[in-house]
Protein backbone atom coordinates (compact mmCIF):
# COMPACT_ATOMS: atom_id res chain seq x y z
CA UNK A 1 10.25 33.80 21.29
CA UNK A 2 11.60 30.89 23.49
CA UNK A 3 8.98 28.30 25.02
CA UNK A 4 7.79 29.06 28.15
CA UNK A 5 9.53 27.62 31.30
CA UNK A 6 8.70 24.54 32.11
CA UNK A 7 6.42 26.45 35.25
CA UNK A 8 2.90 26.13 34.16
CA UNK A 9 2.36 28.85 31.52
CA UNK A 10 -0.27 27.76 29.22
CA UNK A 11 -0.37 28.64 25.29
CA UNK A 12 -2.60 32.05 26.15
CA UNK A 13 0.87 32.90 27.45
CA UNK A 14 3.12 32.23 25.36
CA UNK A 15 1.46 33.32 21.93
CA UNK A 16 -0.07 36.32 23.50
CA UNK A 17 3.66 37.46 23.89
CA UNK A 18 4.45 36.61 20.11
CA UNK A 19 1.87 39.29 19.21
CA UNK A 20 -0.80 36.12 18.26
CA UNK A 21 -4.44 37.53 19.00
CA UNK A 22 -6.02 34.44 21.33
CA UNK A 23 -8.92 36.90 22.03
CA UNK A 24 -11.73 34.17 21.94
CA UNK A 25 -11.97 30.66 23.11
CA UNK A 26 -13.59 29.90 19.87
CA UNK A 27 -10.41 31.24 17.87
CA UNK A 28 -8.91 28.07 19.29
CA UNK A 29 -10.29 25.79 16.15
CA UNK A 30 -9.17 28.20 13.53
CA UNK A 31 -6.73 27.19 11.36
CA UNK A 32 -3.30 27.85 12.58
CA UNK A 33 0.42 27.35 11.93
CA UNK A 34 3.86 27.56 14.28
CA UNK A 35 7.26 27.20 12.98
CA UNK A 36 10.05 26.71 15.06
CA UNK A 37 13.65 25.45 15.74
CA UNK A 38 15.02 23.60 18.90
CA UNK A 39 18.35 21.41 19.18
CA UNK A 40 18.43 17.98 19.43
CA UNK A 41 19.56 16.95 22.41
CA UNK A 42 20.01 13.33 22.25
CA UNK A 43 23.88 11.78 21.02
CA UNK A 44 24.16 12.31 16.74
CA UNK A 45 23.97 8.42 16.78
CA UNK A 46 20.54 8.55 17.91
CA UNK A 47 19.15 8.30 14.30
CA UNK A 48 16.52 6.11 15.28
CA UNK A 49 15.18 8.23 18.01
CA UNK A 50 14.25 10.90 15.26
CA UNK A 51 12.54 8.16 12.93
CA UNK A 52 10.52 7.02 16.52
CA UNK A 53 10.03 10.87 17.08
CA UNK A 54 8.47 10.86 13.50
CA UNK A 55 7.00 7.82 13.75
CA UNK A 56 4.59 8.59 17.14
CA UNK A 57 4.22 12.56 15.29
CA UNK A 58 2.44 11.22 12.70
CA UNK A 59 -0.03 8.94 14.90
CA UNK A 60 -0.77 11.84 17.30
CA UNK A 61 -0.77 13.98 14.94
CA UNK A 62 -2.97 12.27 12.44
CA UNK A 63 -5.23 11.69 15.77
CA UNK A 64 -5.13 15.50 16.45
CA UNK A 65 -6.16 16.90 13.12
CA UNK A 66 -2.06 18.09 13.33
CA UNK A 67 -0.14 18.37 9.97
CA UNK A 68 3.53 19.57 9.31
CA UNK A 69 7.22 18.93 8.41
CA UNK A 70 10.31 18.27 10.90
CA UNK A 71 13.67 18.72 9.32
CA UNK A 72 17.00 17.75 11.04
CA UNK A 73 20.71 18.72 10.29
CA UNK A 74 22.81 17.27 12.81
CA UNK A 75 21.66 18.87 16.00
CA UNK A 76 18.91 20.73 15.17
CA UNK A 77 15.50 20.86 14.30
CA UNK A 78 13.03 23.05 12.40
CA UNK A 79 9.36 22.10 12.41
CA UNK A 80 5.96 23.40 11.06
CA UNK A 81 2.78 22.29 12.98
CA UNK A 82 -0.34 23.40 11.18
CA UNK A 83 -4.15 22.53 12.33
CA UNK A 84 -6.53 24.18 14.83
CA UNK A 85 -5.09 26.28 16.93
CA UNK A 86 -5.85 24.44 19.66
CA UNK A 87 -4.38 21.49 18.70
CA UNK A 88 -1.39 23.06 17.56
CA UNK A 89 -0.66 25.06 20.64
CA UNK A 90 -0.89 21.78 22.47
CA UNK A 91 1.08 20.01 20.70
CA UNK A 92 4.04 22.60 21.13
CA UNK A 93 3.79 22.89 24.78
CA UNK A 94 4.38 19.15 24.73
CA UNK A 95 7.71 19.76 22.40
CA UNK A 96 8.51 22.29 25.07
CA UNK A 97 8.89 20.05 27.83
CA UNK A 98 9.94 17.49 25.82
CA UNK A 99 13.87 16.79 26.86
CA UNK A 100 14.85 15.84 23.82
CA UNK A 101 14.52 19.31 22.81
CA UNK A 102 16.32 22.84 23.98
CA UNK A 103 15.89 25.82 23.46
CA UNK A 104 12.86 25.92 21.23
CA UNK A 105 12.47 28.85 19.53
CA UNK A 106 9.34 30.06 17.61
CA UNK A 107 10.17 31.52 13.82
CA UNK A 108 6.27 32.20 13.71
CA UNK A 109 2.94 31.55 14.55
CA UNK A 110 0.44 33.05 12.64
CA UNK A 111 -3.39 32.36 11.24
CA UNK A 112 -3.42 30.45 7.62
CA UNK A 113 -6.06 30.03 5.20
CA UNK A 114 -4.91 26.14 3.47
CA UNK A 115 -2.55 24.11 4.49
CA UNK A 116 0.90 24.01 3.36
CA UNK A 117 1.10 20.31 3.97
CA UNK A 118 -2.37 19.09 3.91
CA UNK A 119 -1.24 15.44 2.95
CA UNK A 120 1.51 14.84 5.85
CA UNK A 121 0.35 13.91 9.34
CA UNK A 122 4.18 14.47 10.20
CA UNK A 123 6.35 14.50 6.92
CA UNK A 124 9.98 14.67 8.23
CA UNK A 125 13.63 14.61 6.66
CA UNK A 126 16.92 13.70 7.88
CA UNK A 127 19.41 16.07 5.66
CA UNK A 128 21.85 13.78 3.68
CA UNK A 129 24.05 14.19 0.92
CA UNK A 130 21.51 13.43 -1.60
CA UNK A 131 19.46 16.60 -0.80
CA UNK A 132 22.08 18.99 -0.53
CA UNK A 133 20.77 20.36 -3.80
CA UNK A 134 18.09 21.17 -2.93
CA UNK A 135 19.67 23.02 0.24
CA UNK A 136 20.88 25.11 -2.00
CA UNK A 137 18.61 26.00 -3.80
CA UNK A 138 17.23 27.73 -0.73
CA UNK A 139 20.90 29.14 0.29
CA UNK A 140 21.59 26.74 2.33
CA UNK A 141 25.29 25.23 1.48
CA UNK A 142 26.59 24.89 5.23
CA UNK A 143 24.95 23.59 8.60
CA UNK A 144 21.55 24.81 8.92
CA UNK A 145 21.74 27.97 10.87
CA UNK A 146 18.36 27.63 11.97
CA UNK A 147 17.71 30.93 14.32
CA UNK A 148 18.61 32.95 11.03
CA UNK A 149 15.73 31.28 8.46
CA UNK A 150 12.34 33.17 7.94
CA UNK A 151 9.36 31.52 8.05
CA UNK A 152 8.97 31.67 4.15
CA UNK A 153 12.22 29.88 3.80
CA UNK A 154 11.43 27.40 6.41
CA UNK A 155 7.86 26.47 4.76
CA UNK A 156 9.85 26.74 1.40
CA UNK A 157 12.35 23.98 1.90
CA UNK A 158 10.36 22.05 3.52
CA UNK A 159 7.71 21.96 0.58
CA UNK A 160 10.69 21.01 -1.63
CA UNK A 161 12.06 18.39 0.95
CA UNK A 162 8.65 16.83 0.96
CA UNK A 163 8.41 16.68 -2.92
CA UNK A 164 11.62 14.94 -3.31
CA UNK A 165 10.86 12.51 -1.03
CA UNK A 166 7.25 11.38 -2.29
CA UNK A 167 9.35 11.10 -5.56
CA UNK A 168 11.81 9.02 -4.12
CA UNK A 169 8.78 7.08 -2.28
CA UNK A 170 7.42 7.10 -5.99
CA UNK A 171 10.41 5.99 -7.52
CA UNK A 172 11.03 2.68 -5.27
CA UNK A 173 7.40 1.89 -5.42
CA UNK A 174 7.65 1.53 -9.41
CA UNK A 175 11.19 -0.34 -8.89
CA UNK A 176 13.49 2.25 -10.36
């Protein structure tokens, strides 16, 4: 399921259409996840435009109750938001109409008991050599063909991406 134009439809809209029950206004604060992919559409140079991207994520996200992982290979992106629903739907409108993104495509939105990523306000990786591993591991040797991962291998790679890098956060704390 695509966003919704950029005409005014609001999240009862869009996630109604996905087959997401939004049956009660107080359903908005339960805990809820979205996964989705978009392309990039600034130049590949624009490196640091993805760490600002990350970088005001995790402020209004850590303001908004939001947590999740962004990945990027090359040109695209693949994101979970998790939080109230609410919160979450919000925040994906905003990606919607955000220009830096096109076509943004949800993978799945569904209800969740815990968090998968409970201690990242916006944990994010930018796929490099180092991690191609780990890639891999998941089936992933080429480009990231992003409209053909599940949900389950989305939150699964990005669970592994996120380990690696608080050991590599780890790692240079301690000097090594």
């Amino acid at each position: 399921m695509r966003c919704a134009p950029k005409n005014g439809l609001n999240a009862l809209s869009i996630f109604g259409a996905l087959g997401v029950v939004i049956a009660h206004p107080s359903s908005r604060n339960a805990m809820f996840q979205i996964i989705y992919h978009s392309r990039y559409t600034v130049s590949a140079s624009g490196l640091s435009t993805i760490r600002d991207i990350l970088s005001v994520s995790e402020t209004n996200n850590y303001r908004n109750g939001i947590t999740g992982f962004l990945i990027f290979d090359k040109s695209s992106f693949v994101q979970v938001l998790e939080g109230e629903r609410g919160a979450v739907e919000d925040t994906y409108l905003r990606i919607c109409n955000d220009p830096r993104h096109s076509r943004p495509t949800v993978i799945e939105a569904r209800d969740m008991g815990d968090r998968a990523f409970p201690d990242w306000a916006m944990g994010g990786f930018i796929r490099s050599p180092e991690a191609q591993d780990i890639y891999a591991r998941h089936g992933l040797t080429g480009g990231l063909e992003a409209s053909s991962l599940t949900a389950d291998q989305v939150i699964g790679l990005a669970q592994d991406l996120a380990a690696s890098e608080q050991l590599r956060q780890a790692r240079r704390t301690l000097g090594r």
